[in-house]
Protein backbone atom coordinates (compact mmCIF):
# COMPACT_ATOMS: atom_id res chain seq x y z
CA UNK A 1 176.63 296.85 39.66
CA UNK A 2 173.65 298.69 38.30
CA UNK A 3 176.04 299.91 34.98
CA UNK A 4 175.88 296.60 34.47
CA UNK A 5 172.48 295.27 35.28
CA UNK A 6 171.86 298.14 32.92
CA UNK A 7 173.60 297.25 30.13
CA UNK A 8 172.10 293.75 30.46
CA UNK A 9 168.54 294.64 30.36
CA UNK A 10 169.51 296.71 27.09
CA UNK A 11 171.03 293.55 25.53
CA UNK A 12 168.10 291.34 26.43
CA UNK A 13 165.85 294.11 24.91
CA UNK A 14 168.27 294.27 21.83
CA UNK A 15 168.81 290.25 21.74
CA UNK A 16 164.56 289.83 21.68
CA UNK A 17 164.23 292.28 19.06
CA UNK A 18 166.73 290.70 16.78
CA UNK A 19 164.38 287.56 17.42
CA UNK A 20 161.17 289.13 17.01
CA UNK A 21 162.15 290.39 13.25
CA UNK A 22 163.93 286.85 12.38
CA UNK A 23 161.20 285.44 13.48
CA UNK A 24 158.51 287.47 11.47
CA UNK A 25 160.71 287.12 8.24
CA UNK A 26 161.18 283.61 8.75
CA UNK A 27 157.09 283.41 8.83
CA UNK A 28 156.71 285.71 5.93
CA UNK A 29 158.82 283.37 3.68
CA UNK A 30 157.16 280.40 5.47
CA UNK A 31 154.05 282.13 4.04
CA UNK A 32 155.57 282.92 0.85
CA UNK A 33 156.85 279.59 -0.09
CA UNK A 34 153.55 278.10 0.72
CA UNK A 35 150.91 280.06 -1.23
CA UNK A 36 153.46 278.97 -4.28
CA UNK A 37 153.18 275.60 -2.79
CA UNK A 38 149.76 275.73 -3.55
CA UNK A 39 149.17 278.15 -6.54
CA UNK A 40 151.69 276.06 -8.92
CA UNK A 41 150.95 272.54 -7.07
CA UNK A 42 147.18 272.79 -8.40
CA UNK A 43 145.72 271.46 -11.72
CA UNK A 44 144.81 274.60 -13.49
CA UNK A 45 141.72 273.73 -14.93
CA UNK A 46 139.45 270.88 -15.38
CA UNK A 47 140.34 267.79 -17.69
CA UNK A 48 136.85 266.10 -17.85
CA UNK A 49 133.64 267.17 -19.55
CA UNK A 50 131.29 268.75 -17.13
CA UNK A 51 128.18 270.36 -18.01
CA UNK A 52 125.30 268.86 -19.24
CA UNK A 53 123.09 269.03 -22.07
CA UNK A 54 120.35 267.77 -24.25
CA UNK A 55 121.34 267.00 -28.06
CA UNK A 56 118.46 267.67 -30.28
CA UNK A 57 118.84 266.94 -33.81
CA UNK A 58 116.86 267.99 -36.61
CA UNK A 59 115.14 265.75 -38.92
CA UNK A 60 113.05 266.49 -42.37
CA UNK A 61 109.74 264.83 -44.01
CA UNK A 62 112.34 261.89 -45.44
CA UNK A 63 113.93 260.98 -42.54
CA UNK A 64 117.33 262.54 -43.51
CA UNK A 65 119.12 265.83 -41.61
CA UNK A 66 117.81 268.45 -42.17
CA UNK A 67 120.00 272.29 -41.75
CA UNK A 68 117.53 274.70 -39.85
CA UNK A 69 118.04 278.15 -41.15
CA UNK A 70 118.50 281.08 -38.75
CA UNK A 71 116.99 278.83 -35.49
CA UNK A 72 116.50 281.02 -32.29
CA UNK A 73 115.78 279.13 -28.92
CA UNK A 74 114.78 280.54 -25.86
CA UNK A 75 113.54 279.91 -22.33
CA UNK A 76 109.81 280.17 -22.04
CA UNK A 77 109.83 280.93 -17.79
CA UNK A 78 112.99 282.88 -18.15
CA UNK A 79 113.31 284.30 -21.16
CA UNK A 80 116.60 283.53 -21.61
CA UNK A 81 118.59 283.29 -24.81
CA UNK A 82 119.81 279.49 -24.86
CA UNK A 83 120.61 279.50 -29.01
CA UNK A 84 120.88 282.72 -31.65
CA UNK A 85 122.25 282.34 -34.70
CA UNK A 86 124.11 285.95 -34.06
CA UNK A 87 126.01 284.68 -31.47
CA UNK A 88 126.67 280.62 -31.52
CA UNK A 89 127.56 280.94 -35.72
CA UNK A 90 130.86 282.33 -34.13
CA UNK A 91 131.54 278.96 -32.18
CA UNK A 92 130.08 276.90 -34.47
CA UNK A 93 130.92 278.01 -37.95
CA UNK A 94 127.59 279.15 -39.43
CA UNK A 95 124.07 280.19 -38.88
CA UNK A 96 122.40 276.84 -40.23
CA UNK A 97 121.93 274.28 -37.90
CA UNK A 98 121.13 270.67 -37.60
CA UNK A 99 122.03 270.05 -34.24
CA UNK A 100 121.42 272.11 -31.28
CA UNK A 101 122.62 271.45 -27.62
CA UNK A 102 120.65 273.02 -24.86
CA UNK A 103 121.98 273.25 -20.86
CA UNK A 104 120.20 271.36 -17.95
CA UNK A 105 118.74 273.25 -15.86
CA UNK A 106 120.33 271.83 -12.81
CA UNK A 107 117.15 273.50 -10.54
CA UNK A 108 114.18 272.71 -11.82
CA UNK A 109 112.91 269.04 -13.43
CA UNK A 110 111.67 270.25 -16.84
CA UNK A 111 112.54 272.84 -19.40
CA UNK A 112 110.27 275.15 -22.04
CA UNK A 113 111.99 276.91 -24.63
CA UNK A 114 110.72 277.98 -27.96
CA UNK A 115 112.00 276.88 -31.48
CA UNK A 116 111.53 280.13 -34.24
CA UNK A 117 113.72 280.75 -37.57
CA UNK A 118 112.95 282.80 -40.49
CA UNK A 119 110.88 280.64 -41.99
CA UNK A 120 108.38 278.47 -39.63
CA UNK A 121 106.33 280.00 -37.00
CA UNK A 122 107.13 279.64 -33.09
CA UNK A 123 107.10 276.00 -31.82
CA UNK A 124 106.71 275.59 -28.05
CA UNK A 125 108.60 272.00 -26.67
CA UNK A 126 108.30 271.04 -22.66
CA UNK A 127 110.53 268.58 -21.44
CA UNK A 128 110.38 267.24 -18.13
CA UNK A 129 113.49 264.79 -16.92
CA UNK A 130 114.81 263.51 -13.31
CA UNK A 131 117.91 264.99 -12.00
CA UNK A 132 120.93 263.55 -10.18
CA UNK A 133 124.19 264.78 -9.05
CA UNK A 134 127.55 262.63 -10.04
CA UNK A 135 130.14 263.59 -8.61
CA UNK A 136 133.57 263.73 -11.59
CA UNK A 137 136.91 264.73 -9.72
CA UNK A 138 137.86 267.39 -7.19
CA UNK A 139 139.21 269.64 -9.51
CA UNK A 140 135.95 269.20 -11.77
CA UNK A 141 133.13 269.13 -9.03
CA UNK A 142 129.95 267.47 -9.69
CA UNK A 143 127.44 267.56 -12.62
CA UNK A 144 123.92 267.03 -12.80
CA UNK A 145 122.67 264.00 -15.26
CA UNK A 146 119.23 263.90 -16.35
CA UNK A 147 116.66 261.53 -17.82
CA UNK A 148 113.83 262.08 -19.99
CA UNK A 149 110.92 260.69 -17.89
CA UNK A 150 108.33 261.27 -20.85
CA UNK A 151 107.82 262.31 -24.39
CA UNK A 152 108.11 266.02 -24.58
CA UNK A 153 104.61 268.51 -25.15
CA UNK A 154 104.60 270.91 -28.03
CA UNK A 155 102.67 272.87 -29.73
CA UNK A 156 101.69 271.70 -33.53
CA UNK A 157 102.71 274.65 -35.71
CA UNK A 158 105.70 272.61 -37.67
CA UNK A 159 106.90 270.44 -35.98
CA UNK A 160 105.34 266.98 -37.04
CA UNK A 161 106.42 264.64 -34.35
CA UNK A 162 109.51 264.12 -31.50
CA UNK A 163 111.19 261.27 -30.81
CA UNK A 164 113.24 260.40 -27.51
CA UNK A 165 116.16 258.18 -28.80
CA UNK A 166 118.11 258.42 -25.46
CA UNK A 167 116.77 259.40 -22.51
CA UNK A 168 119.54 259.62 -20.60
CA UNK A 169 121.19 263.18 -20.48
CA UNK A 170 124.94 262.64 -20.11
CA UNK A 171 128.02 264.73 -19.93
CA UNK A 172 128.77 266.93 -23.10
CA UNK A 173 131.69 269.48 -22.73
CA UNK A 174 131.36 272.33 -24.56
CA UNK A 175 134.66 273.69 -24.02
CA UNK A 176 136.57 270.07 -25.71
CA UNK A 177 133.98 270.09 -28.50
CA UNK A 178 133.01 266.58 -27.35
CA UNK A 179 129.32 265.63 -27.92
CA UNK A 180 127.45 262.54 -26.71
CA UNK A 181 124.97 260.64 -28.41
CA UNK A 182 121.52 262.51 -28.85
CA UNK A 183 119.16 262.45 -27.21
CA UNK A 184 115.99 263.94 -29.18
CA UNK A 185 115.05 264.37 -32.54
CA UNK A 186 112.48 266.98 -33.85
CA UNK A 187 110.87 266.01 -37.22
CA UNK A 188 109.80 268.63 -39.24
């Protein structure tokens, strides 16, 4: 009787351990299949424009387009870099400009940056907007609109006047190549 009480507690131990491993394979492919569920079963990237920017076009003496030569922008507070001709003439196809597209800052209700080429000395342009989140997709996120609550402050060096044509700052993707309509022009 106790050979075979024995050999039946060796069994049972055999029998649970034969469970115990089909059991943790049978979770491993569970986990398996799933995270390929879920990797391939995603969008890969988003469809929809979703950044944000202000379209500034530049505009000569006769009211015609005018191609800014070597233009430089950058952040006054933050010294960023938000346009050189060294590095956007690669995505854009040349170092003269006559439209420029500069990101909302989706912290802060205003922007400085500084306008300098070549040939015209440093212009100084504050623009102060409201701020707004819309939401786009889930894949997408949200985006933060804008709208131009006044007429910007410069500085007088060249620029002769600016002119809000659209106040409201919609979507612009820069990835696409889709652009909205503008939203300032800078006479010169």
């Amino acid at each position: 009787m106790y050979f075979c009480r024995k050999n039946l507690v060796l069994l049972q131990m055999v029998y649970s351990r034969f469970i115990v491993i089909w059991m943790f394979k049978l979770l491993m492919w569970a986990v398996i299949i799933s995270l390929a569920w879920m990797t391939f079963s995603c969008e890969e990237f988003c469809e929809e424009p979703n950044r944000t920017a202000v379209v500034i076009n530049f505009f000569g003496a006769d009211d015609a387009p005018v191609k800014i030569k070597d233009v430089r922008i950058r952040g006054v507070e933050n010294d960023s870099v938000l346009y050189d001709p060294n590095t956007t003439s690669l995505l854009f196809g040349g170092k003269d400009f006559s439209q420029v597209l500069l990101p909302v800052n989706p912290t802060a209700n205003s922007m400085s940056f500084t306008i300098r080429n070549d040939t015209f000395p440093v212009d100084t342009i504050i623009l102060r907007y409201s701020r707004h989140i819309g939401f786009i997709s889930s894949q997408c996120g949200c985006v933060t609109f804008a709208e131009i609550q006044e007429e910007p402050e410069r500085t007088q060096n060249t620029i002769r006047y600016i002119e809000v044509t659209n106040p409201s700052v919609t979507t612009v993707s820069y990835r696409q190549g889709i652009i909205n309509a503008e939203n300032i022009r800078i006479y010169y």
